[in-house]
C-alpha atoms as a PDB file:
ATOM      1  CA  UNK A   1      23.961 -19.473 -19.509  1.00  0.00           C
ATOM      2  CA  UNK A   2      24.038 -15.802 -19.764  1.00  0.00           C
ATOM      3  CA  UNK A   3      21.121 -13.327 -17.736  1.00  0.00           C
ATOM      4  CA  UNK A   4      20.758 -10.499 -18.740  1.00  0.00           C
ATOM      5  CA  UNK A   5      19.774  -7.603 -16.350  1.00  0.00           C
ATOM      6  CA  UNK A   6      16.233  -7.185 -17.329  1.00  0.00           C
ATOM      7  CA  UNK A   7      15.597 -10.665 -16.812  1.00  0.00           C
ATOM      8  CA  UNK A   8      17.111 -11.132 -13.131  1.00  0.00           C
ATOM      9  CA  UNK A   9      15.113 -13.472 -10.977  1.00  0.00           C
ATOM     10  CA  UNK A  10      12.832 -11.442  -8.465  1.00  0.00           C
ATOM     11  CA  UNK A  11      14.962 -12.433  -5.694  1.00  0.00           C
ATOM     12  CA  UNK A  12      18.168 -11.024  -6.801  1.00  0.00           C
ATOM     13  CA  UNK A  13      19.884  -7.971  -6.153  1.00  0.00           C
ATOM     14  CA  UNK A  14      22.751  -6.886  -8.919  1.00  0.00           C
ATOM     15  CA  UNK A  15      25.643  -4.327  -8.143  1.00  0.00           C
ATOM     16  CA  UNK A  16      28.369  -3.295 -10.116  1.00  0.00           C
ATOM     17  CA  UNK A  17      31.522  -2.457  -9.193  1.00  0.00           C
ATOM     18  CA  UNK A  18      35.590  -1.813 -10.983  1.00  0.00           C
ATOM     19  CA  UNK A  19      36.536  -5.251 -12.693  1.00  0.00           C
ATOM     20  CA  UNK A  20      38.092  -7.902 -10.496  1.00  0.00           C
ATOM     21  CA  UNK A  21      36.597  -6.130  -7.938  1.00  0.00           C
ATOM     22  CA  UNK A  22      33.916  -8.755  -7.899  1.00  0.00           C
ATOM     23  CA  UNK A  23      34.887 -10.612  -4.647  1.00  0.00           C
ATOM     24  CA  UNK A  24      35.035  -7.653  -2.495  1.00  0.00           C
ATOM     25  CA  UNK A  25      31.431  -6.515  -3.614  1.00  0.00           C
ATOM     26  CA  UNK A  26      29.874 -10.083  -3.032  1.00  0.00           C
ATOM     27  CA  UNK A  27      31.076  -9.492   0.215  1.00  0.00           C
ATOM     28  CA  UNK A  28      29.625  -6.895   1.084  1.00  0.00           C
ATOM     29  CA  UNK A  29      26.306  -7.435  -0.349  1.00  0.00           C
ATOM     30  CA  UNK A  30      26.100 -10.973   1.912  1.00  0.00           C
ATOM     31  CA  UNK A  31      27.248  -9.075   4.906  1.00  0.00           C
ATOM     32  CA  UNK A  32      24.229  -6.315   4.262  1.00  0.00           C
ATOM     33  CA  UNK A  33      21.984  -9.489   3.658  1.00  0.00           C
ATOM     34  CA  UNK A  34      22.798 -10.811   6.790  1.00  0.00           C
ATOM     35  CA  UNK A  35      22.284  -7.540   8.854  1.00  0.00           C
ATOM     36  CA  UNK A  36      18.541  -7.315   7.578  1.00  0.00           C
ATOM     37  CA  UNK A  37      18.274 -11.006   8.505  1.00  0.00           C
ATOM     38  CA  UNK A  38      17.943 -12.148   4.411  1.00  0.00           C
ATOM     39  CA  UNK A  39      19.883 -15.601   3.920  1.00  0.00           C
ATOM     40  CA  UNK A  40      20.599 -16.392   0.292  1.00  0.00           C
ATOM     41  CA  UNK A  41      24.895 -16.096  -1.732  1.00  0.00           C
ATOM     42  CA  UNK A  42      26.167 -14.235  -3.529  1.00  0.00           C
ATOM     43  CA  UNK A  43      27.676 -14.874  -6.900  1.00  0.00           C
ATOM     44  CA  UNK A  44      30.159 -13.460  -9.274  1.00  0.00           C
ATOM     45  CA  UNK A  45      31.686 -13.513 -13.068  1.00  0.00           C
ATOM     46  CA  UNK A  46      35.379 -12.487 -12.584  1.00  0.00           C
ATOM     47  CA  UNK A  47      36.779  -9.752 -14.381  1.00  0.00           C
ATOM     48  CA  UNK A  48      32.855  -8.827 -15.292  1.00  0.00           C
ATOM     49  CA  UNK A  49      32.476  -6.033 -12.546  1.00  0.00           C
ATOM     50  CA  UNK A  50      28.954  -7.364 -11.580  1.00  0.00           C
ATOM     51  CA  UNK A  51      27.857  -9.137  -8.669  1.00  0.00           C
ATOM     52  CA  UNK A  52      24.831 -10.225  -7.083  1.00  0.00           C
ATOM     53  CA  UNK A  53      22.984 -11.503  -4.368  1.00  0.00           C
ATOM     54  CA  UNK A  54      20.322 -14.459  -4.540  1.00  0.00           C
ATOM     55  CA  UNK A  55      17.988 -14.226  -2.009  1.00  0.00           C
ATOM     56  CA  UNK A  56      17.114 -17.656  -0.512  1.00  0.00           C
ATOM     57  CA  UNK A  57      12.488 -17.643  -0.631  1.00  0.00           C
ATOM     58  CA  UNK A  58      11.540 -16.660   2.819  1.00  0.00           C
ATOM     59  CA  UNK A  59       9.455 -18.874   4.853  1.00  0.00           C
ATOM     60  CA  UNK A  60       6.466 -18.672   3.155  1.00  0.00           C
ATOM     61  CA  UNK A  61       8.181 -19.805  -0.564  1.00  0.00           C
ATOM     62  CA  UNK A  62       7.889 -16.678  -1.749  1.00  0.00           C
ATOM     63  CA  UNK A  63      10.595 -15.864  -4.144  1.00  0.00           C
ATOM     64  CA  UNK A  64       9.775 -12.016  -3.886  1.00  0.00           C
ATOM     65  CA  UNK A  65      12.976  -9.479  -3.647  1.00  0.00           C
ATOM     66  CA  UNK A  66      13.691  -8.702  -0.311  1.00  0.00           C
ATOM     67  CA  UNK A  67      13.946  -4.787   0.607  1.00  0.00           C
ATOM     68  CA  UNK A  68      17.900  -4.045   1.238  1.00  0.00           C
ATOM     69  CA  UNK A  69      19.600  -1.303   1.426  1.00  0.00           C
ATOM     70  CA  UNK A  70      22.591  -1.291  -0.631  1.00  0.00           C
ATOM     71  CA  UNK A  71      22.866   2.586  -1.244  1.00  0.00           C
ATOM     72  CA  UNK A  72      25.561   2.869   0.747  1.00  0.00           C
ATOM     73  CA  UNK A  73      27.792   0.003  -0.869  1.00  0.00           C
END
């Protein structure tokens, strides 16, 4: 199944980095996640130099995007 960027879920975050750099950004997005307290994965399409973040819904089942700040990836 293939997304496309303008149809991301609301509660994921998309980055992209150098190909097969894909790991290494995944990382870092769940370790920002985690900081602000926002549990979800990341995910990855080797050799694609995208990766993104699913946010898990927060307590109240809302699937909404959670504010992060990944600026300084």
């Amino acid at each position: 199944m293939t997304t496309t960027v303008s149809h991301l879920p609301p509660n994921t975050h998309l980055v992209f980095c150098r190909p097969n750099f894909e790991a290494e950004a995944a990382a870092e997005l769940a370790d920002r996640a985690a900081l602000h307290g926002v549990s979800g994965y990341p995910e990855t399409a080797r050799g694609s130099g995208v990766a993104w973040f699913r946010a898990l819904p927060d307590e109240a089942g809302e699937g909404r995007r959670p504010a992060l700040a990944f600026a300084n990836l």
